[in-house]
Protein backbone atom coordinates (compact mmCIF):
# COMPACT_ATOMS: atom_id res chain seq x y z
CA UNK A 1 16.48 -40.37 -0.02
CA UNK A 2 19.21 -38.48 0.62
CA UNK A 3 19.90 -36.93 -2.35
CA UNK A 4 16.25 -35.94 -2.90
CA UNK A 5 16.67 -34.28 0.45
CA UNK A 6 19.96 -32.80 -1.09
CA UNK A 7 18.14 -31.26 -4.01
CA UNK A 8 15.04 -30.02 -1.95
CA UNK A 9 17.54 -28.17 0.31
CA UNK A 10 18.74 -26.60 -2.41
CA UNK A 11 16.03 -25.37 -4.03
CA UNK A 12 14.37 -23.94 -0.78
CA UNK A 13 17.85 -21.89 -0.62
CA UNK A 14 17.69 -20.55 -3.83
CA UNK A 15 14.35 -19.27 -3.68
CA UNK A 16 15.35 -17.79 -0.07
CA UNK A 17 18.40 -16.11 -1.83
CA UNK A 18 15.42 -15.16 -4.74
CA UNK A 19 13.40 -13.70 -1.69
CA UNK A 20 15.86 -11.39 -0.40
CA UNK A 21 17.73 -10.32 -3.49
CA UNK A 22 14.78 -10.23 -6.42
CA UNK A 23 15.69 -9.49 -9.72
CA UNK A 24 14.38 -6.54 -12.11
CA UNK A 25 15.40 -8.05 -15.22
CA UNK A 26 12.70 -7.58 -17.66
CA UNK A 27 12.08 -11.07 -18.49
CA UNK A 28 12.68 -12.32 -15.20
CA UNK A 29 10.85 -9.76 -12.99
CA UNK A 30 7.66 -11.25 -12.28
CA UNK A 31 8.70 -14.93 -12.27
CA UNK A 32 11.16 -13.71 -9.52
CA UNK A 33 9.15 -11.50 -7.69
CA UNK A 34 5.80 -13.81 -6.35
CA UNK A 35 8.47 -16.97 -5.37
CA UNK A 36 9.86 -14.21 -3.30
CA UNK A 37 7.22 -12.24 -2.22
CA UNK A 38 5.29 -15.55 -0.71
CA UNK A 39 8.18 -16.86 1.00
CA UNK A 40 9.70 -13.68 2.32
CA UNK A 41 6.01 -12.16 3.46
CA UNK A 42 5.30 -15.95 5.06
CA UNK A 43 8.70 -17.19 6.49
CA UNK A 44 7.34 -18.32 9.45
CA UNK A 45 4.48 -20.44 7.71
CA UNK A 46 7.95 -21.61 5.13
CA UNK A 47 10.14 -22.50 8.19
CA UNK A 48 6.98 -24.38 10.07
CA UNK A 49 6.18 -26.41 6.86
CA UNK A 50 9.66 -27.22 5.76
CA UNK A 51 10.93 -28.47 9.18
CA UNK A 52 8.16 -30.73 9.22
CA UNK A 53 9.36 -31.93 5.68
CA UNK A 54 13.28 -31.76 6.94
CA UNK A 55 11.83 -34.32 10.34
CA UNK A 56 10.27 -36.77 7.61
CA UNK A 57 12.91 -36.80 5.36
CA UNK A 58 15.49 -37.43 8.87
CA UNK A 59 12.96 -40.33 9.39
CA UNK A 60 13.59 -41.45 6.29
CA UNK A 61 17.24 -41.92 7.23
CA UNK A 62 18.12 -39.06 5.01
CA UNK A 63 20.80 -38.31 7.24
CA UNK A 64 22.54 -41.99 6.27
CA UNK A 65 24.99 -40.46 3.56
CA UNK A 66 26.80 -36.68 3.75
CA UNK A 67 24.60 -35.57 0.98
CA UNK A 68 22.09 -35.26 3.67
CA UNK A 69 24.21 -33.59 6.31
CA UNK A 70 25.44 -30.93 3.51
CA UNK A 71 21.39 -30.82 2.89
CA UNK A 72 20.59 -29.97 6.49
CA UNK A 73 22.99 -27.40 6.61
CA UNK A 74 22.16 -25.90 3.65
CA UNK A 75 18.01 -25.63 4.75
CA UNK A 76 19.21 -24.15 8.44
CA UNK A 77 21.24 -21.67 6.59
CA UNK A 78 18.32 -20.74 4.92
CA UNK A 79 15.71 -20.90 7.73
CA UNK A 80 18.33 -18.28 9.88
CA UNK A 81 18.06 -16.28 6.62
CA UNK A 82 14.50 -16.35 6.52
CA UNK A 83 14.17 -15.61 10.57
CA UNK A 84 16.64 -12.96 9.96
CA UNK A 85 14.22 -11.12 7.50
CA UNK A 86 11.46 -11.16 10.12
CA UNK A 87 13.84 -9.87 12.71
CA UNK A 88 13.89 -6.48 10.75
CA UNK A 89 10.54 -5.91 11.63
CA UNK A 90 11.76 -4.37 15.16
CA UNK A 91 14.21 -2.14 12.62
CA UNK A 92 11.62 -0.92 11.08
CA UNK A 93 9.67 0.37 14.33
CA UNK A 94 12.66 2.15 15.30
CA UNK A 95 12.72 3.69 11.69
CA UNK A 96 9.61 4.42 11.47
CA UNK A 97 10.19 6.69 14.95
CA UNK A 98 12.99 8.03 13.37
CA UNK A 99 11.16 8.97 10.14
CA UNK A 100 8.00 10.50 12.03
CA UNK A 101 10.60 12.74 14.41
CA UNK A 102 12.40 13.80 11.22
CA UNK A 103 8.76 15.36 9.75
CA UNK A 104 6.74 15.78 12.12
CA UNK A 105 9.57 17.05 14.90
CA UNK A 106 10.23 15.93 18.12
CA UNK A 107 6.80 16.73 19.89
CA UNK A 108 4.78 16.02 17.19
CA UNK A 109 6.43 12.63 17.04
CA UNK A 110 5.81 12.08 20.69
CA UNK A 111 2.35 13.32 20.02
CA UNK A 112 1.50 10.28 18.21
CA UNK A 113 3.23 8.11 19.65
CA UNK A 114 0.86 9.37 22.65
CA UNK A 115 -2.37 9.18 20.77
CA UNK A 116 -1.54 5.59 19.58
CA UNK A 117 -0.88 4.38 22.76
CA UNK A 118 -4.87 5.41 23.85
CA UNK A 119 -6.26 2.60 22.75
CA UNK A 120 -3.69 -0.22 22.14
CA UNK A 121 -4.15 -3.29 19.61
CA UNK A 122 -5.15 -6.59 20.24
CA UNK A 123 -5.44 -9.98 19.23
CA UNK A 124 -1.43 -9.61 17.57
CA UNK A 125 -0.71 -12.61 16.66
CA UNK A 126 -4.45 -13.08 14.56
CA UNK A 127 -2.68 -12.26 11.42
CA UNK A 128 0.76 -14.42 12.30
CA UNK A 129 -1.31 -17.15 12.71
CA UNK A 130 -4.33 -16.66 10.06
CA UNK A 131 -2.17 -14.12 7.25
CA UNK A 132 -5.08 -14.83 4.81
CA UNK A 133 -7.64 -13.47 6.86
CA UNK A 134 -9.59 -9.92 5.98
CA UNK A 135 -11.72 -10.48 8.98
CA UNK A 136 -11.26 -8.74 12.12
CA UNK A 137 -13.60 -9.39 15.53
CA UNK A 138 -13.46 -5.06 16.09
CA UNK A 139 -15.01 -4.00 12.58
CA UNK A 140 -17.46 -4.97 10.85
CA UNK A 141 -17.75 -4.69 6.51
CA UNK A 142 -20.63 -3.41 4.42
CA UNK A 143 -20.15 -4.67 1.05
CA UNK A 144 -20.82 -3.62 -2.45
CA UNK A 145 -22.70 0.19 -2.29
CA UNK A 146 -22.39 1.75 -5.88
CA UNK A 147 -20.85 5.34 -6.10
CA UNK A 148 -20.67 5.82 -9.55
CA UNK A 149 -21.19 4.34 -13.19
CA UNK A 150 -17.70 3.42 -15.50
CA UNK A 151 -17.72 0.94 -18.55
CA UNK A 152 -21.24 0.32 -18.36
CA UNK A 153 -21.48 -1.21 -14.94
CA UNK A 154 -21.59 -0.22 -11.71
CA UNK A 155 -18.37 0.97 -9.61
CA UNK A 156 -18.74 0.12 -5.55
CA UNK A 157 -17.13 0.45 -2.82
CA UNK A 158 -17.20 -1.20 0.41
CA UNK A 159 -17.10 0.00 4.16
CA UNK A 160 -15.14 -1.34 7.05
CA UNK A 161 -16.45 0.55 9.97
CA UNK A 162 -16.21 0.09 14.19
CA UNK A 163 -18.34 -2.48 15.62
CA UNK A 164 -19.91 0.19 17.87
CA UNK A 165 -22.09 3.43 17.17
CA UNK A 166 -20.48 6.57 16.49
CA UNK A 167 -20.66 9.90 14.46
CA UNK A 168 -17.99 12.64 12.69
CA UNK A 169 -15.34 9.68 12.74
CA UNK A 170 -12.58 10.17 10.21
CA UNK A 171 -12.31 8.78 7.12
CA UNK A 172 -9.54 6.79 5.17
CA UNK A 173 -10.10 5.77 1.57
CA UNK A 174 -8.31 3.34 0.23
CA UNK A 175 -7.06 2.61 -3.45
CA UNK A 176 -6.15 -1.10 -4.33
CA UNK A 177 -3.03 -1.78 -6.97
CA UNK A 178 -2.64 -4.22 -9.54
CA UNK A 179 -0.83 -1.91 -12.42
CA UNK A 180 -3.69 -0.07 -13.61
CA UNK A 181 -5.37 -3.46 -15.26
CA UNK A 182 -6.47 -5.60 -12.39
CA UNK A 183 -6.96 -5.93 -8.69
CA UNK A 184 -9.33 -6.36 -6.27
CA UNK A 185 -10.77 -4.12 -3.77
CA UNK A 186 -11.76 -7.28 -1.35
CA UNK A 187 -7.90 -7.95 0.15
CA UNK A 188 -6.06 -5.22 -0.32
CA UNK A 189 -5.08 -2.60 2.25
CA UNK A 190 -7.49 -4.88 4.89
CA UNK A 191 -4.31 -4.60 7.92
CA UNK A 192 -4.52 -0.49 7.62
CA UNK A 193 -7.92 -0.59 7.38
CA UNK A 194 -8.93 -2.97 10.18
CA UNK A 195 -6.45 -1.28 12.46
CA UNK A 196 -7.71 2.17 11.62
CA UNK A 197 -11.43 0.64 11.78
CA UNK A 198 -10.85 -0.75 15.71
CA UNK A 199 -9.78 3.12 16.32
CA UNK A 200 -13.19 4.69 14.96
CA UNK A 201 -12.13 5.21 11.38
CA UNK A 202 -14.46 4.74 8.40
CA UNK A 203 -12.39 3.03 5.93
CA UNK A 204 -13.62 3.09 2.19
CA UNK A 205 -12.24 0.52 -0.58
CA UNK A 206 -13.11 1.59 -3.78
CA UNK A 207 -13.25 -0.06 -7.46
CA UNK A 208 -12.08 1.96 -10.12
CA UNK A 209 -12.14 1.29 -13.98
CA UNK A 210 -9.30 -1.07 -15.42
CA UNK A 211 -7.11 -0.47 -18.73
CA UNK A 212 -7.23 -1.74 -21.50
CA UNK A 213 -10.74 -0.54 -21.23
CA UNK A 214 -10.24 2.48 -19.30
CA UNK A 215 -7.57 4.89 -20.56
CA UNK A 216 -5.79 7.42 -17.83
CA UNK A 217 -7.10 9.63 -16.95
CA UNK A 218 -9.92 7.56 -16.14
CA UNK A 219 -8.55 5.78 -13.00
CA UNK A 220 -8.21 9.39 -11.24
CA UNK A 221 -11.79 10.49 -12.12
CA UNK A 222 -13.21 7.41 -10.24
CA UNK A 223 -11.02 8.04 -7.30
CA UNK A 224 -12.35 11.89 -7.53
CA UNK A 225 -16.45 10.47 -8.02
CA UNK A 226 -15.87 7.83 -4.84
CA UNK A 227 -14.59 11.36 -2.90
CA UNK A 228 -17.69 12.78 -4.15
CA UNK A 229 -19.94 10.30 -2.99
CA UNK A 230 -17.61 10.78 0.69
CA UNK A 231 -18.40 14.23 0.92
CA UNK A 232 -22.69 13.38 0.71
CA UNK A 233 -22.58 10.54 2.07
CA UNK A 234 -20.50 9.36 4.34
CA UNK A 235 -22.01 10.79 7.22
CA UNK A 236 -24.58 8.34 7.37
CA UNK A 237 -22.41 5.78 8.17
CA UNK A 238 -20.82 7.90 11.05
CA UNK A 239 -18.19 9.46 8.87
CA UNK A 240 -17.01 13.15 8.71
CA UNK A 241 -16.82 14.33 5.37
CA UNK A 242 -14.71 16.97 6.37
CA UNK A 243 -11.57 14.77 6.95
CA UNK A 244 -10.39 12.40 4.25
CA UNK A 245 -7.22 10.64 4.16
CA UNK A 246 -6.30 8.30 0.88
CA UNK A 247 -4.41 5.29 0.48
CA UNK A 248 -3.26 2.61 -1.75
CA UNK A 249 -0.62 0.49 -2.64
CA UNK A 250 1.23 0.37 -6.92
CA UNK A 251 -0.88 1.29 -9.15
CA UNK A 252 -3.58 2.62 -6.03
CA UNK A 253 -0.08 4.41 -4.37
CA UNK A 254 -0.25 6.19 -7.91
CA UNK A 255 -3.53 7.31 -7.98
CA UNK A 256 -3.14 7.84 -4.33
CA UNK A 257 -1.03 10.65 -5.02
CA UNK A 258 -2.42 12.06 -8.25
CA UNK A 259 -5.55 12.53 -5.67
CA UNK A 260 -3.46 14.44 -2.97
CA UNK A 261 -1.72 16.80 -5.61
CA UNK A 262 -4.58 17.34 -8.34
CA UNK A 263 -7.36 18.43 -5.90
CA UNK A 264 -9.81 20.21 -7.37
CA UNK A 265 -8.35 20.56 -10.82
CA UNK A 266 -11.87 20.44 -12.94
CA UNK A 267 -9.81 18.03 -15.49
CA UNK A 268 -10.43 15.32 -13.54
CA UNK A 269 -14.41 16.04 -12.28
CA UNK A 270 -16.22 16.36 -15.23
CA UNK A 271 -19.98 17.31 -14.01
CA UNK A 272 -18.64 17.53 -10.65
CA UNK A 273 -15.66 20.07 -10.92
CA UNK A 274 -17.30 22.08 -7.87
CA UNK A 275 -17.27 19.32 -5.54
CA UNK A 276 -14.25 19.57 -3.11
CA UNK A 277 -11.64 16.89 -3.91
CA UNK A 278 -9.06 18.02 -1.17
CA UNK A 279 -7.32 15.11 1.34
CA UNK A 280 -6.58 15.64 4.34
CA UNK A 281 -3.15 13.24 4.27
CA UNK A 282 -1.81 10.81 1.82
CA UNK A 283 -0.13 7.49 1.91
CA UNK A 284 1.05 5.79 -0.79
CA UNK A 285 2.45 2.47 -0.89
CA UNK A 286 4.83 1.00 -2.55
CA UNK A 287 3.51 3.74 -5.31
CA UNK A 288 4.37 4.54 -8.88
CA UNK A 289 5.64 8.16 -9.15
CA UNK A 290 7.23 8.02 -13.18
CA UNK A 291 5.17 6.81 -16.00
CA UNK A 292 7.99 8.09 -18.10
CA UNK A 293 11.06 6.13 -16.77
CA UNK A 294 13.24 9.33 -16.41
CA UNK A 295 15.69 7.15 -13.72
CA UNK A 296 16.00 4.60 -15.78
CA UNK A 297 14.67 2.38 -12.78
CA UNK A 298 11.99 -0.16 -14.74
CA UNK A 299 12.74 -2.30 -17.36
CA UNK A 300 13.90 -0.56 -20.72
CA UNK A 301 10.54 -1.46 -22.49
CA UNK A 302 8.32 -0.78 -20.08
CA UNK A 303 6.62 2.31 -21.10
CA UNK A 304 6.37 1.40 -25.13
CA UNK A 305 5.16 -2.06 -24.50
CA UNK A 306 3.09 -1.73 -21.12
CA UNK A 307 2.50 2.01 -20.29
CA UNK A 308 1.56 3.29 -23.72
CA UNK A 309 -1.11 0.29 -25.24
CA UNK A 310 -2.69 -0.43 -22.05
CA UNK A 311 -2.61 2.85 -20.20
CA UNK A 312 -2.21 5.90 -21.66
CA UNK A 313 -2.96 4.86 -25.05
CA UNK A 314 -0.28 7.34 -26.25
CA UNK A 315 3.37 7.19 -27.06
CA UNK A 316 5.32 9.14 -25.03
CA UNK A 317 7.18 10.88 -27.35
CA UNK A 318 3.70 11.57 -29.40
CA UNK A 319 2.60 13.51 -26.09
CA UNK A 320 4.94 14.43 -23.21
CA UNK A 321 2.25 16.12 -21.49
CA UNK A 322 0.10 13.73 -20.77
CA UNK A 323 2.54 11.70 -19.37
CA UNK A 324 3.73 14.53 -17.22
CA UNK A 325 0.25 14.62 -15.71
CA UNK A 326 0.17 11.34 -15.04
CA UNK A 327 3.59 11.49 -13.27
CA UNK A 328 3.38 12.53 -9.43
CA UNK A 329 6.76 13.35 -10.20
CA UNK A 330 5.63 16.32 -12.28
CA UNK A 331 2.46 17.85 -10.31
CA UNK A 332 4.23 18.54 -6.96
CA UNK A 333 3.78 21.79 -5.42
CA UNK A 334 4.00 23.76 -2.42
CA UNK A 335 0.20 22.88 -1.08
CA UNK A 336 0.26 19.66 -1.19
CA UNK A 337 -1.38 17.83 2.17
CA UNK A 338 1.01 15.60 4.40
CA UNK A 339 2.62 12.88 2.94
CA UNK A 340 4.08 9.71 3.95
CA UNK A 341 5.53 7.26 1.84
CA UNK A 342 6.13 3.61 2.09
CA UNK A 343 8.25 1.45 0.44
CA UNK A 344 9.68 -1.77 0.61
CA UNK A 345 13.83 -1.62 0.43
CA UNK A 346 13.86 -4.59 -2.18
CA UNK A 347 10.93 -4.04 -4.53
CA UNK A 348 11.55 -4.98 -7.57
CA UNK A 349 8.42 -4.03 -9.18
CA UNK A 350 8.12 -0.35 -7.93
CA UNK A 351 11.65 0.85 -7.52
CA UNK A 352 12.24 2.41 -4.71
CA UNK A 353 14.59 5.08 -6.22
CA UNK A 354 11.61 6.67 -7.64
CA UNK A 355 9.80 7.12 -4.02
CA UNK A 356 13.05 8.62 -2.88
CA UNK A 357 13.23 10.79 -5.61
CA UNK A 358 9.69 11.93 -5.35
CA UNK A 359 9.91 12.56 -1.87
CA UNK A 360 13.01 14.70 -1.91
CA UNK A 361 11.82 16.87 -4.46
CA UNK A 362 8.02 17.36 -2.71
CA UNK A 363 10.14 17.68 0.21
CA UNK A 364 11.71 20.91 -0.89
CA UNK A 365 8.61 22.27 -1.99
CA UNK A 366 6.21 21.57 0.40
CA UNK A 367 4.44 23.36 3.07
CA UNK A 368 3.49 20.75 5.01
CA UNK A 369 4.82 17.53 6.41
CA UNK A 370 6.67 14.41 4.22
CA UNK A 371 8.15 11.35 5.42
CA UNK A 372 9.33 8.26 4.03
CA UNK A 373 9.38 4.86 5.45
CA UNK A 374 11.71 2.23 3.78
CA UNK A 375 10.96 -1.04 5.08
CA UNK A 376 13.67 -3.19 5.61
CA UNK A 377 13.93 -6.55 3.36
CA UNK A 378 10.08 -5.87 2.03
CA UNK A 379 8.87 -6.86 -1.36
CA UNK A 380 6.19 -5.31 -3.46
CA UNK A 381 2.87 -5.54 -1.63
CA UNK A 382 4.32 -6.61 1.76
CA UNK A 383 1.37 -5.47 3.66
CA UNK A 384 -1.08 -8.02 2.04
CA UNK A 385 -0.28 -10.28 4.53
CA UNK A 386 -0.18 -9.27 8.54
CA UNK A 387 3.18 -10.31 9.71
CA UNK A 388 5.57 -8.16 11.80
CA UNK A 389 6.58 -6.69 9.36
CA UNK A 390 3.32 -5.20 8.14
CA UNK A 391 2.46 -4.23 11.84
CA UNK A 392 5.47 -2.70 12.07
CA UNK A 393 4.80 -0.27 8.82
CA UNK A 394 1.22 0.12 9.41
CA UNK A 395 2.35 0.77 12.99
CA UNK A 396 3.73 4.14 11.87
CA UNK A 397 1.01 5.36 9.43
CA UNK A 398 -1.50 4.39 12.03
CA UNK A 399 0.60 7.21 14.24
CA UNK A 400 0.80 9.74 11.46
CA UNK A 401 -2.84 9.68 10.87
CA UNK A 402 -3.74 10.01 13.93
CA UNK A 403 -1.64 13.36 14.48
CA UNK A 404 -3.29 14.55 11.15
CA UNK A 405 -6.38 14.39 12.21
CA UNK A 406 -5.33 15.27 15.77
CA UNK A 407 -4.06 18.52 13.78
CA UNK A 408 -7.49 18.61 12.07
CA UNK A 409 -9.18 18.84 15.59
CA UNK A 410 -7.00 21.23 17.02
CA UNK A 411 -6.83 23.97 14.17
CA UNK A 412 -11.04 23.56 13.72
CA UNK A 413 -10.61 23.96 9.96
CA UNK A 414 -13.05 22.32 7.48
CA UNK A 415 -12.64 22.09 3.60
CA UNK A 416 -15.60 23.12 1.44
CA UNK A 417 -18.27 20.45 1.41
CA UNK A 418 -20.53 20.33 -1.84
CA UNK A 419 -23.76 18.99 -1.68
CA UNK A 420 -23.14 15.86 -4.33
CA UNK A 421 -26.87 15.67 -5.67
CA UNK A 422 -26.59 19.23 -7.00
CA UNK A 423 -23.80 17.77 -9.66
CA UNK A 424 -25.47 14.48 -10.59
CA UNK A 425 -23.52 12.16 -8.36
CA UNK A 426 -26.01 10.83 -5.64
């Protein structure tokens, strides 16, 4: 007994030292990365379930040879590792403060921080205590409405609106990862979205078409068609089409912001290139900003033997330019909406250094606002799950939307709205 104790201890603080220091070797990338991702994002549920394993094994008389001392040690070590990690989620308010001051300045900041503290969140510990739920008692989901037609099937979307009545509510669409090739619309993004839902947002989760099949830029049209079908007909729902935001997290924080910098480039809106494509605000996370590894941040391989067959179906020596306009590295300019990004400080799938990079070069360029959120001791899709640390993050976006459209209000400007049945997409 006590050795098997011994050798359980150890394991559990191996895979705690795999959860805060992942790996991004090539081979070992992905078999590091969910380990780490489950028992970083759900240390609480790890620390509940293995001191009810550590009491049994005490029962046990575990503790009748030093092997299971030395064991004990080595899990508490590991469970004040663990704690630590989800002590960083009060780091990341502050930073997230910090950030919004830096781009938004000091009264915009305190602006929304104002207009977030109208109508405060409930029920906090909900996703704590049930991190698998989608569900939320304030909003309510319609499932499954078709926008447009890809691969021979339809492509929906589905709704999560306010429980009540309303009209000319703002609207945030939302992009789900899963590196171009999978992914479901059903659980990803649902914290954002619920929380932006209970404040009388229309929140829109969209399918798009998946490589192999689909080959880029076929992604962003879909993203371009579900705006489309926005603009018509979102207002029955009680959405304004006049204010769209866009999310989405990997291969979604990608697309997410293609969207924001190619709007209305008639590339990308074939039979609809006079429909208006422009976003309000865009937040990717945890995006994708290099399909051409120019950092040298992803494995070496990973654009001949990933990108290239299943993606852009091109080498990227056989044509730079398509990779360049599939890099949101390479289509910044000086008109591009409000940005902020979020990233997780040890993501090992979506390095980080490229976020930084992209957002110090859009940065320089931009007009308007761009932030960056680095969230302390977060993995690759952190926000799947609704622990602090996700409340924390979405805790700041929900602010920075807010004083978009608060900006949106104020200034009484409207985009060009195109009547969607006049191009063949109703």
């Amino acid at each position: 007994m006590p050795v098997a104790f011994f050798v359980l201890s150890l394991l559990g603080a191996s895979l705690t030292f795999n959860a805060m220091r992942p790996t991004r070797n090539q081979y070992l990338q992905a078999i590091s990365f969910f380990p780490g991702w489950l028992r970083s994002e759900l240390a609480l549920h790890v620390i509940v379930v293995e001191v009810i394993v550590t009491i049994l094994f005490i029962g046990g008389r575990a503790l009748g040879h030093p092997l299971g001392w030395v064991g004990l040690g080595v899990s508490m070590g590991s469970w004040i590792v663990l704690a630590g990690g989800m002590g960083h989620a009060r780091r990341t308010v502050a930073r997230g403060s910090q950030v919004l001051k830096a781009a938004l300045g000091a009264d915009g900041a305190a602006q929304s921080a104002e207009l977030a503290s109208q109508r405060g969140d409930k029920d906090r510990m909900r996703g704590t205590l049930r991190p698998f739920s989608v569900r939320d008692r304030r909003t309510r989901h319609i499932r499954g409405i078709p926008f447009a037609r890809g691969l021979g099937r339809d492509l929906k979307l589905d709704l999560v609106v306010p429980r009540t009545e309303g009209t000319n509510r703002p609207v945030l669409l939302h992009i789900h990862g899963g590196a171009w090739i999978l992914g479901f619309k059903t659980y990803q993004g649902m914290p954002l979205m619920n929380r932006m839902a209970a404040r009388d947002w229309v929140c829109v989760n969209i399918d798009y078409r998946l490589s192999p099949m689909a080959t880029f830029p076929d992604h962003l049209v879909d993203v371009k068609k579900a705006i489309a079908w926005i603009r018509y007909n979102i207002a029955d729902f009680g959405g304004d089409p006049d204010f769209i935001c866009v999310t989405g997290g990997s291969a979604g924080g990608h697309l997410t912001a293609l969207t924001a910098l190619t709007a209305n480039d008639p590339e990308y809106q074939p039979g609809f290139e006079h429909v208006d494509t422009t976003v309000a605000a865009a937040v990717p996370f945890y995006g994708i900003y290099d399909l051409t590894n120019r950092l040298g941040t992803m494995p070496d391989r990973w654009v001949s033997d990933f990108v290239a067959p299943f993606v852009m179906k091109t080498g990227l020596t056989d044509d730079p330019e398509a990779y360049a306009k599939a890099s949101p590295l390479d289509q910044i300019h000086a008109d591009a909406p409000p940005f902020l990004l979020v990233h997780g400080s040890i993501d090992n799938l979506a390095p980080i250094e490229d976020g930084r990079e992209f957002r110090k070069r859009l940065d320089h360029v931009s007009r308007n606002a761009v932030a960056m959120l680095e969230v302390p001791f977060a993995h690759h899709a952190f926000d799947v799950y609704e622990n602090g640390r996700c409340r924390a993050a979405v805790d700041t976006v929900v602010r920075f939307l807010l004083y978009q459209h608060h900006l949106h209000s104020q200034e009484g400007t409207k985009p060009r709205s195109v009547d969607a049945r006049a191009v063949g997409l109703a």
